[in-house]
Each structure stands twice: as structure tokens, then as C-alpha cells.
N, C-alpha and C. Protein backbone atom coordinates (compact mmCIF):
# COMPACT_ATOMS: atom_id res chain seq x y z
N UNK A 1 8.92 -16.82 15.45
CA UNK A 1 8.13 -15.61 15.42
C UNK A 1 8.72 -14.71 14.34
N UNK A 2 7.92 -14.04 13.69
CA UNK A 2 8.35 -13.18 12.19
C UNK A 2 9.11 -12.05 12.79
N UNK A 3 9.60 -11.28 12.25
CA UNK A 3 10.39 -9.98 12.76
C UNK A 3 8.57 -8.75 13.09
N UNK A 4 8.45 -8.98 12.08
CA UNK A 4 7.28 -8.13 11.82
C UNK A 4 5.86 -8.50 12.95
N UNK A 5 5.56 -9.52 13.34
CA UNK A 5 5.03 -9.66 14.67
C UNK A 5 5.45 -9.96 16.09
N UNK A 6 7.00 -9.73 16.18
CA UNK A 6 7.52 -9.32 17.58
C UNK A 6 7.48 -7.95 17.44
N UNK A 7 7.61 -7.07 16.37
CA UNK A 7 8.21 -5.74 16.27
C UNK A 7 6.70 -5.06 17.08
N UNK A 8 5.86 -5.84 16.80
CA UNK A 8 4.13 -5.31 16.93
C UNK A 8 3.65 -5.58 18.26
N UNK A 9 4.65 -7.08 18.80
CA UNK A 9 4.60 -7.06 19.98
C UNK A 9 5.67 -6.73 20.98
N UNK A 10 6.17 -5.61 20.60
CA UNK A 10 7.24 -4.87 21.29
C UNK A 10 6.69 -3.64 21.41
N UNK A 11 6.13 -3.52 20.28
CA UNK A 11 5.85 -1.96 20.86
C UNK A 11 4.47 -2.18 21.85
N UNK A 12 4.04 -2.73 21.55
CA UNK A 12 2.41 -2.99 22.56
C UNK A 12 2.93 -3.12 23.91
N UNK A 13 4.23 -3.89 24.08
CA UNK A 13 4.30 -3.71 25.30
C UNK A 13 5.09 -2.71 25.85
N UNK A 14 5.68 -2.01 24.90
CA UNK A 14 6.52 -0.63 25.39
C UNK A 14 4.72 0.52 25.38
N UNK A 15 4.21 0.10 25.10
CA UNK A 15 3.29 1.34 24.86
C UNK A 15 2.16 1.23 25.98
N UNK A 16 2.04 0.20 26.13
CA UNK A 16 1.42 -0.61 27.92
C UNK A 16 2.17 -0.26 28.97
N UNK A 17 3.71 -0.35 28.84
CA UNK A 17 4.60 0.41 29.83
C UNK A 17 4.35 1.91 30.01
N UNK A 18 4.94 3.06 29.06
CA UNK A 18 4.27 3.78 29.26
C UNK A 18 2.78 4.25 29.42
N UNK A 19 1.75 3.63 29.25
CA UNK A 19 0.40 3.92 30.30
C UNK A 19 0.29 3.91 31.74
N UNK A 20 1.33 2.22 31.48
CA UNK A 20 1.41 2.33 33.54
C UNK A 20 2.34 3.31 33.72
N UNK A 21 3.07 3.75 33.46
CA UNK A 21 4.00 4.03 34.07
C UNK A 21 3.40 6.05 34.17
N UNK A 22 2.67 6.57 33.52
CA UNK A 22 2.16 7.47 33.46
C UNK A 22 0.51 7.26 34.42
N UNK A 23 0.08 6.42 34.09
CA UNK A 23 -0.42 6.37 35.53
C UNK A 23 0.08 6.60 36.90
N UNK A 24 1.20 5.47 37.37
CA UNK A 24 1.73 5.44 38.37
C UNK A 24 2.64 6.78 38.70
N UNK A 25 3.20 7.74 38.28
CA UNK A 25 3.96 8.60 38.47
C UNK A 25 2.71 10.07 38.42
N UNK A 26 1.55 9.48 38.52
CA UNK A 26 0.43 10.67 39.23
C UNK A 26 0.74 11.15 40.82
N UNK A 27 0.77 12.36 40.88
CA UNK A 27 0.70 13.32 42.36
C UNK A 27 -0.37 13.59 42.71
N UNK A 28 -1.67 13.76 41.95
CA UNK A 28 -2.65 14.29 42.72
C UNK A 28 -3.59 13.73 42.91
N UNK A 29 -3.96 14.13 44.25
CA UNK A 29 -4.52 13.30 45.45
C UNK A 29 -6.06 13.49 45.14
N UNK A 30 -6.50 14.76 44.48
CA UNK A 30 -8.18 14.73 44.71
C UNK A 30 -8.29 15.89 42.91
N UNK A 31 -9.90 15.28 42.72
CA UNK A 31 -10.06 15.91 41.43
C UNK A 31 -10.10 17.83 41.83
N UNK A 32 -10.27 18.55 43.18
CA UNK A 32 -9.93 19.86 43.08
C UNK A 32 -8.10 20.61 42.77
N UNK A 33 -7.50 19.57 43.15
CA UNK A 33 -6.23 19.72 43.13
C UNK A 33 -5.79 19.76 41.32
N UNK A 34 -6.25 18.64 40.92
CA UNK A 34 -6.47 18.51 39.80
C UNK A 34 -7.00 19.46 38.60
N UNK A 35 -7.57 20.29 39.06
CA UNK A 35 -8.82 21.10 38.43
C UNK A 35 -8.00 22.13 39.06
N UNK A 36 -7.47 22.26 39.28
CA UNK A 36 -6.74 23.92 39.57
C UNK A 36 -5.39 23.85 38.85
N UNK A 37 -4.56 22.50 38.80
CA UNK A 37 -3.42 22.55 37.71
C UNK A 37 -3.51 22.54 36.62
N UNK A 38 -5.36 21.83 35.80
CA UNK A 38 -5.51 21.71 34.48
C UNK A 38 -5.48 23.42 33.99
N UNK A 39 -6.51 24.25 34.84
CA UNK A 39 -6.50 25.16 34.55
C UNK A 39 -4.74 26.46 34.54
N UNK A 40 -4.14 25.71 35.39
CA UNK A 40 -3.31 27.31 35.44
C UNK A 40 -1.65 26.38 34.41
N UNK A 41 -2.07 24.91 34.00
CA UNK A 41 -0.62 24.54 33.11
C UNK A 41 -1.64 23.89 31.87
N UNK A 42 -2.27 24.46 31.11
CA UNK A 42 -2.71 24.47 29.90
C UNK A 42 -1.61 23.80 28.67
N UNK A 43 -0.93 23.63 28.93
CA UNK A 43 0.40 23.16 27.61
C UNK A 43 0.35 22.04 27.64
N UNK A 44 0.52 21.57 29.33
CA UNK A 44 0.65 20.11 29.21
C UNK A 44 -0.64 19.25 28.97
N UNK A 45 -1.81 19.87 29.20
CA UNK A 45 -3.11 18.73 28.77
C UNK A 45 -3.15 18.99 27.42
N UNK A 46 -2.76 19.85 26.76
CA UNK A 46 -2.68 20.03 25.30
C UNK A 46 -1.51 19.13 24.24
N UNK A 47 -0.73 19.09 25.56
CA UNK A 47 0.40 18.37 24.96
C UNK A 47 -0.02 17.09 25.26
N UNK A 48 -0.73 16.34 26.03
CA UNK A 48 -0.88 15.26 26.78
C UNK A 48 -1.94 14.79 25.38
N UNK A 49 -2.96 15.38 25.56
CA UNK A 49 -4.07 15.63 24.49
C UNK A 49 -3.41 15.23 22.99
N UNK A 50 -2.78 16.16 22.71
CA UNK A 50 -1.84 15.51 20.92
C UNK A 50 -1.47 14.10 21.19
N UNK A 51 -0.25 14.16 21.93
CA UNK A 51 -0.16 12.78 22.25
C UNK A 51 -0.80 11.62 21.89
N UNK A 52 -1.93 11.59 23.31
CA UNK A 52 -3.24 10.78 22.98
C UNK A 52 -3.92 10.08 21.14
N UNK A 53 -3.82 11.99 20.74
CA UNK A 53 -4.77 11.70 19.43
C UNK A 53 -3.51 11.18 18.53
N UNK A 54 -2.86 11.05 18.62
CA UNK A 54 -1.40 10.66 17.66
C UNK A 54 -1.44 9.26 17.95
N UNK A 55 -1.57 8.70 19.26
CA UNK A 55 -1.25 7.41 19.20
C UNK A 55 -2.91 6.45 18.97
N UNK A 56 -3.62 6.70 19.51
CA UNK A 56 -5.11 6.58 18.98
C UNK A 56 -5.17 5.92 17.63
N UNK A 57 -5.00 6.85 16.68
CA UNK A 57 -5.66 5.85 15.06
C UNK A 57 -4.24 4.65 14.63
N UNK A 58 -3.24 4.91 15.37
CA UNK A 58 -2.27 3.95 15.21
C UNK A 58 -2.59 2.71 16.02
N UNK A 59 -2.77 2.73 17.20
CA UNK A 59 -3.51 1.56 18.03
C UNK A 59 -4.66 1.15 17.23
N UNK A 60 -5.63 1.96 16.77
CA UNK A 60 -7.13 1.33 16.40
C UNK A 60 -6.26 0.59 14.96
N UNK A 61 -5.65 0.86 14.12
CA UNK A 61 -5.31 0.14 12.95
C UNK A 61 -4.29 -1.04 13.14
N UNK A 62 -3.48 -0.95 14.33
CA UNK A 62 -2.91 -2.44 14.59
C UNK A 62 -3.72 -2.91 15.36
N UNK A 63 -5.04 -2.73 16.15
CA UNK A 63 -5.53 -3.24 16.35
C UNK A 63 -6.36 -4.24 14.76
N UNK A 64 -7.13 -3.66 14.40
CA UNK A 64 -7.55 -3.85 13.08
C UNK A 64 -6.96 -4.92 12.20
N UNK A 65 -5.22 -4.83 12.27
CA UNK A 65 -5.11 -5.51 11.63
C UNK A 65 -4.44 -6.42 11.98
N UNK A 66 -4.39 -6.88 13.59
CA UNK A 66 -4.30 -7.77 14.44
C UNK A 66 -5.40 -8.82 14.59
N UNK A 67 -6.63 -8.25 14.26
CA UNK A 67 -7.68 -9.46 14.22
C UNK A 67 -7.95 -9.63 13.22
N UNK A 68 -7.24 -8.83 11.65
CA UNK A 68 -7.40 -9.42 10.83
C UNK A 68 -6.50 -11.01 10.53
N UNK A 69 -5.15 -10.30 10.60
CA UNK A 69 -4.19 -11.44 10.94
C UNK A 69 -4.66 -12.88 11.60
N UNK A 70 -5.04 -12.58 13.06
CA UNK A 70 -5.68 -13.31 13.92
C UNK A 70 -6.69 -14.78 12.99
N UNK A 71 -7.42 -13.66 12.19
CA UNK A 71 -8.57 -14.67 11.46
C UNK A 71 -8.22 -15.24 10.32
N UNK A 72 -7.22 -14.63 10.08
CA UNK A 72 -6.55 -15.52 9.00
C UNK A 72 -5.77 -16.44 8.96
N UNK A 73 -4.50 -16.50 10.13
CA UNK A 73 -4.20 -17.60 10.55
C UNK A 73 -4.88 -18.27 11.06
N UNK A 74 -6.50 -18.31 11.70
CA UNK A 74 -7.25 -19.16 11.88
C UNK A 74 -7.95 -20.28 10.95
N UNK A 75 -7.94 -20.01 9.75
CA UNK A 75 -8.29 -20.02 8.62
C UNK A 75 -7.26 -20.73 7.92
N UNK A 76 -6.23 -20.61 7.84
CA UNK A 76 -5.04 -21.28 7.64
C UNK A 76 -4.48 -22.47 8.76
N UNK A 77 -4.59 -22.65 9.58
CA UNK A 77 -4.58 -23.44 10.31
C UNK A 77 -5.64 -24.65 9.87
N UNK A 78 -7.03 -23.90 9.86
CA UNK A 78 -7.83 -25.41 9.71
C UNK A 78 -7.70 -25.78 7.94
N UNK A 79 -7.05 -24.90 7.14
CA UNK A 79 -6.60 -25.49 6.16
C UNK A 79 -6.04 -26.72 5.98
N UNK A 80 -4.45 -26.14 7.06
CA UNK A 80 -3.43 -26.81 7.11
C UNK A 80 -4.02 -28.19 8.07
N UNK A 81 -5.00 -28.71 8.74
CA UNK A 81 -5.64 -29.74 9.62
C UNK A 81 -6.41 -30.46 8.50
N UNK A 82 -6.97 -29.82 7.38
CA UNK A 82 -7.86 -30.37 6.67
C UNK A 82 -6.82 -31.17 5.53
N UNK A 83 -5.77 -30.50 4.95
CA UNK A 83 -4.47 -31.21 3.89
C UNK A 83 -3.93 -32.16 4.96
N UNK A 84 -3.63 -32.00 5.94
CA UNK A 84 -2.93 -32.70 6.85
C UNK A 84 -3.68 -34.47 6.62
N UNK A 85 -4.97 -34.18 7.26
CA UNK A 85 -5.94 -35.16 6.96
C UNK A 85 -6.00 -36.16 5.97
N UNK A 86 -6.22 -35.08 5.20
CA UNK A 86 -5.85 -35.51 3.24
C UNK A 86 -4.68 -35.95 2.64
N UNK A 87 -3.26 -35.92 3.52
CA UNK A 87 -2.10 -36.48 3.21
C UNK A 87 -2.51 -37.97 4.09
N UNK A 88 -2.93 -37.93 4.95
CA UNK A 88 -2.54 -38.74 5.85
C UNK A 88 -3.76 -40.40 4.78
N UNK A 89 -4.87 -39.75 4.43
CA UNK A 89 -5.78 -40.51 4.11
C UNK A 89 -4.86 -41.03 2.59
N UNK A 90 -4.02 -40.22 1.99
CA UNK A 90 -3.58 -40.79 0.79
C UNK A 90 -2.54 -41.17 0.97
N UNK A 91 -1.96 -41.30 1.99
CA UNK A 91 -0.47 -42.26 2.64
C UNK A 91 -0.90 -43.95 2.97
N UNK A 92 -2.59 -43.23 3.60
CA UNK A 92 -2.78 -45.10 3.64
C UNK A 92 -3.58 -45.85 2.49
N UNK A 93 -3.34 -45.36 1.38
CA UNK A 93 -4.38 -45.28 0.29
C UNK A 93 -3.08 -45.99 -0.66
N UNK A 94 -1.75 -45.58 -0.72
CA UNK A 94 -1.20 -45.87 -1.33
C UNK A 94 0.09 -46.74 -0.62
N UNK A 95 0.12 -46.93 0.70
CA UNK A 95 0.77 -47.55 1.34
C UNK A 95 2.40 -47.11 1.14
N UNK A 96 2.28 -45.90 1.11
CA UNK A 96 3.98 -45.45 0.94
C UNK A 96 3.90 -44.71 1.68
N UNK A 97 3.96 -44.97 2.96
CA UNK A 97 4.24 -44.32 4.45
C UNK A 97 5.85 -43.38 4.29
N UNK A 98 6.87 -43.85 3.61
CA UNK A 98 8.10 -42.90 3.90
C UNK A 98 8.03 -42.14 2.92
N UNK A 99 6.82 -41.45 1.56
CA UNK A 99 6.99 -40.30 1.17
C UNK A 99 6.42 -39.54 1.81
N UNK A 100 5.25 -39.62 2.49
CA UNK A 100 4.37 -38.61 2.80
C UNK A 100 4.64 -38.46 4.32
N UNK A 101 5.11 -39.28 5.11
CA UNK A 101 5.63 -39.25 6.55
C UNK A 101 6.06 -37.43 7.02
N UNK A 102 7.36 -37.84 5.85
CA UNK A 102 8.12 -36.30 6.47
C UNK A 102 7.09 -34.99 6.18
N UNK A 103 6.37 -35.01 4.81
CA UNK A 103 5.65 -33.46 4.36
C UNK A 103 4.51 -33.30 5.42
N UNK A 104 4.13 -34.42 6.01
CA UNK A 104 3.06 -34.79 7.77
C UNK A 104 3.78 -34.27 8.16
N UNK A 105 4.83 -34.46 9.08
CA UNK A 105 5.66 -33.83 9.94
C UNK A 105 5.83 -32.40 10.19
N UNK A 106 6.43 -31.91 8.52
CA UNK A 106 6.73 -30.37 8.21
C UNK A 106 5.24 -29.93 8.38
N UNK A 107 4.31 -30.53 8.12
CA UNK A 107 2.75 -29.61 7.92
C UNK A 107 2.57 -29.50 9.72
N UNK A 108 2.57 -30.60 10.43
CA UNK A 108 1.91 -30.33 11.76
C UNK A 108 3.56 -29.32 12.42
N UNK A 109 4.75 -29.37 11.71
CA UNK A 109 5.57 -28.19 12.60
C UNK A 109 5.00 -26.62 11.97
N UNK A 110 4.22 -26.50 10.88
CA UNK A 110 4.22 -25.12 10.18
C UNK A 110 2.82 -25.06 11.21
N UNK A 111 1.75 -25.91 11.30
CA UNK A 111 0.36 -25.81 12.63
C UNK A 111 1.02 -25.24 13.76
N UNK A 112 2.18 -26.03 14.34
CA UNK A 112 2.31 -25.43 15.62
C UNK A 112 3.43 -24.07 15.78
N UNK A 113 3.55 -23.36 14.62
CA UNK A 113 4.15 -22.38 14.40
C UNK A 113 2.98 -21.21 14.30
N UNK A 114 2.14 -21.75 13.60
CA UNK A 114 0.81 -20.29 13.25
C UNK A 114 -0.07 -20.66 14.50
N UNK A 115 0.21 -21.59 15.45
CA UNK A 115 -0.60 -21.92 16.47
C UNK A 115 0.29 -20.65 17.60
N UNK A 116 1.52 -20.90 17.37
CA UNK A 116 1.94 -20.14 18.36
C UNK A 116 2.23 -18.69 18.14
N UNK A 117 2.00 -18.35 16.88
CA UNK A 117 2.21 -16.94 16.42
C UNK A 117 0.93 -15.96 16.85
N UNK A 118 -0.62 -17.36 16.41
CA UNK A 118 -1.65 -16.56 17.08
C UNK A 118 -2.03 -15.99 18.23
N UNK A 119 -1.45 -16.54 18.94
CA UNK A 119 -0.99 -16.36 20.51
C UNK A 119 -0.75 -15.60 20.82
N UNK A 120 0.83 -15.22 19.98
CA UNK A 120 1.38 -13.71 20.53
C UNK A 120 0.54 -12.88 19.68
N UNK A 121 -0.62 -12.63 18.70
CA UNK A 121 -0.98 -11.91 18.51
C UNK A 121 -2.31 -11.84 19.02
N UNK A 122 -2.71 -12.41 20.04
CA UNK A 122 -4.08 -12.55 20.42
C UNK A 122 -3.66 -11.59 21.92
N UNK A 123 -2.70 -11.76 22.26
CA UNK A 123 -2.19 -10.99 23.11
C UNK A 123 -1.73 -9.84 23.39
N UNK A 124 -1.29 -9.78 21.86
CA UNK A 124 -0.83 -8.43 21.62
C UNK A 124 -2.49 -7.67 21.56
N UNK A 125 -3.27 -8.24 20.94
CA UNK A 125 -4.63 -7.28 20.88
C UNK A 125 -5.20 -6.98 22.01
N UNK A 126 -4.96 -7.76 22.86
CA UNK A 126 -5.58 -7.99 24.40
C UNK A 126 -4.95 -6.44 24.86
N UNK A 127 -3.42 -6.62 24.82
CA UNK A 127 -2.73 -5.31 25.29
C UNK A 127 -3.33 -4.03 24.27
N UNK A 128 -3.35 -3.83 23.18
CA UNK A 128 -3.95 -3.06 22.66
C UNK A 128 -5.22 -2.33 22.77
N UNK A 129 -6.24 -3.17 23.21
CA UNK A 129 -7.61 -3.03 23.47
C UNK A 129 -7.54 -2.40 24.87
N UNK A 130 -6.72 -2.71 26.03
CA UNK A 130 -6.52 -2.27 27.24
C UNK A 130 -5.41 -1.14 26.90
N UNK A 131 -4.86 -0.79 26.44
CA UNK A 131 -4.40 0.91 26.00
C UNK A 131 -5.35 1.36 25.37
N UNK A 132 -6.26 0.97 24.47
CA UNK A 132 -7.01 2.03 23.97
C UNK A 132 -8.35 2.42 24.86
N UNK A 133 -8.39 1.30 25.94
CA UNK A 133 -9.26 1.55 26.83
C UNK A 133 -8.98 2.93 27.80
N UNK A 134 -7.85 2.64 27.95
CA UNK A 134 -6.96 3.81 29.05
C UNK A 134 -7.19 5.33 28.19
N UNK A 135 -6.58 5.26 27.15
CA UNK A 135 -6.75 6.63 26.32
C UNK A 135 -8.16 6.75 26.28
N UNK A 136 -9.09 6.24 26.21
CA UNK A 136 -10.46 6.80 26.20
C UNK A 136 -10.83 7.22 27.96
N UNK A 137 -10.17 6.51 28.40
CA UNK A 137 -10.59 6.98 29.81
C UNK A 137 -10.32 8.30 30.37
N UNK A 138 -8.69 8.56 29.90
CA UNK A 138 -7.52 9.62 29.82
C UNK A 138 -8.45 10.58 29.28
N UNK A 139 -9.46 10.32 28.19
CA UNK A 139 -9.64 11.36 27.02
C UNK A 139 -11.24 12.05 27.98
N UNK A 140 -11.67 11.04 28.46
CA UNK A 140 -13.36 11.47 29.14
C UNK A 140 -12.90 12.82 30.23
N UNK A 141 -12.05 12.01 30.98
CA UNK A 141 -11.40 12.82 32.05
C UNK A 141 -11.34 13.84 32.20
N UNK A 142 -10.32 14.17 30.85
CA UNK A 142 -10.05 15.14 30.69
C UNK A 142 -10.99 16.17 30.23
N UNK A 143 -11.79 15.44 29.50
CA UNK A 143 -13.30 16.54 28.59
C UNK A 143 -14.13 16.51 29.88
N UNK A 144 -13.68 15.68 30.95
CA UNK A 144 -14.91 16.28 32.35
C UNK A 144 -14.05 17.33 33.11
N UNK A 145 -12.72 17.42 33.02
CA UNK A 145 -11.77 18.62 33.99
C UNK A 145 -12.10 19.63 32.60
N UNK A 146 -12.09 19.72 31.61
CA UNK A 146 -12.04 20.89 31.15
C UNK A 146 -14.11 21.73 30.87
N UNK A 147 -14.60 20.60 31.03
CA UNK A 147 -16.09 21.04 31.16
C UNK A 147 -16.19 21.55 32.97
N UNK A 148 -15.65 21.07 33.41
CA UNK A 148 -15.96 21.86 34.81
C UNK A 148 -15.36 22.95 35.16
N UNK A 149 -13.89 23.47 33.87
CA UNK A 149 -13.46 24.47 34.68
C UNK A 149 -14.07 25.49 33.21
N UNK A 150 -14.78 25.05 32.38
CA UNK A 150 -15.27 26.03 31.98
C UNK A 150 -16.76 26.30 32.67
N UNK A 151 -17.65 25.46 33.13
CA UNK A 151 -18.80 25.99 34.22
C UNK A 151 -18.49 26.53 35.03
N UNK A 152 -17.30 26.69 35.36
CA UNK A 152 -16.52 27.56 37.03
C UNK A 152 -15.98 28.56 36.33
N UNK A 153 -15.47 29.09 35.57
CA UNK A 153 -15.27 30.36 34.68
C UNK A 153 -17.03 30.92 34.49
N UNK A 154 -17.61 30.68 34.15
CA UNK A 154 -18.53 30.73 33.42
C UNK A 154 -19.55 31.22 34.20
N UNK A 155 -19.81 30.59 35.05
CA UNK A 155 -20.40 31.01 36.27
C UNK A 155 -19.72 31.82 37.26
């Protein structure tokens, strides 16, 4: 695995941790309870709010360029199946099985290397797509606690 796609799948899962873990460390029991702290601690949905929008276009762009990746090692893979093929057809073409043996070998270990890299990045998007699901959820929520306590001011 590259440094550069564990590093991507480290943070996805530190950044999945904190969602649950900010989920799970919720106190309140009903949306009035709720709607009376949004209104009288204003800092923290503001602060909660930045947050959100800070980590937002950073998720949508490793997302982005997680399925770009994704499709490109896909793409490279059936490359590497199609030369593979093409060594193999000119190994029996020329009947010199011990040159082309080993560069077979190295080609199907570099397949099951981008086979397994796609993996962790198909996963990593999976986790990504389910945080950015949460922040949009986080984000409605919140634009429905702050639309109701401005109709309750208001009225």
C-alpha cells in the first residue's frame, strides 16, 4: 500500500471516528430540549457549523479523487490482463518459456497489488460518502433547529 493511500485511509477512518463518536456522546433526549440549548449556546452550533463547512469541500475532493483513482486503476489493471495475455501468447509463439516466465509473474504480482490497493480505496470512498452523508444530515438539522427557533421568536 503507497504511503499516500493509507495516509487517505487513515484519515477517513479517524474522521468516521469522530462522527461516531460525536454522535454517540449526544445528551439530548427530545428535539424541545434541543431547541432551547441551540438557542441560549449560539457559539457552539456556530462553531459546530465552521467545522462542518471546513471539512465538507475536503471530503467532496478526496472523495473526487478517490473515484478518480478508483477508475484508473481499473483501467490499468485490464491493461495489465490484456499485456499479460500478450506476453503469454508470445512466450508460446517463440517457445522461450524462461524469458518471459518471470516478467508473467512480476505483471500478475503488480495485478494483485492495484487489485488490492483498489480495495482500500473503494472503501475508503464508501467511508467518505457515509461522512458526507452525516454532515448533510448534521447540516439539515440544524437549518430545521434554527428555522424553528426563528418562527418561535418571530411569532
Amino acid at each position: 500500500m503507497s504511503s499516500k493511500s493509507y495516509t487517505i485511509y487513515r484519515h477517513s477512518r479517524l474522521l468516521a471516528k469522530f462522527a461516531m463518536d460525536k454522535d454517540s456522546d449526544s445528551t439530548v433526549t427530545s428535539l424541545d430540549e434541543n431547541t432551547e440549548n441551540f438557542c441560549t449556546n449560539p457559539t457552539r452550533d456556530i462553531l459546530a457549523e465552521g467545522i462542518t463547512n471546513l471539512f465538507k469541500p475536503t471530503i467532496e475532493k478526496l472523495d473526487e479523487r478517490v473515484a478518480s483513482t478508483i477508475q484508473l486503476q481499473s483501467e490499468l489493471r485490464g491493461q495489465l490482463d490484456a499485456l499479460a495475455a500478450q506476453l503469454r501468447d508470445i512466450e508460446k509463439a517463440q517457445n522461450q518459456i524462461p524469458e518471459f516466465a518471470d516478467k508473467v509473474k512480476e505483471l500478475l504480482n503488480v495485478k494483485h497489488k492495484v487489485t488490492i490497493i483498489s480495495n482500500v480505496l473503494s472503501n475508503s470512498q464508501e467511508r467518505l460518502t457515509g461522512l458526507h452523508r452525516l454532515i448533510e444530515k448534521e447540516q439539515r438539522r440544524r437549518q430545521a433547529l434554527l428555522d424553528s427557533a426563528l418562527t418561535t421568536n418571530i411569532s
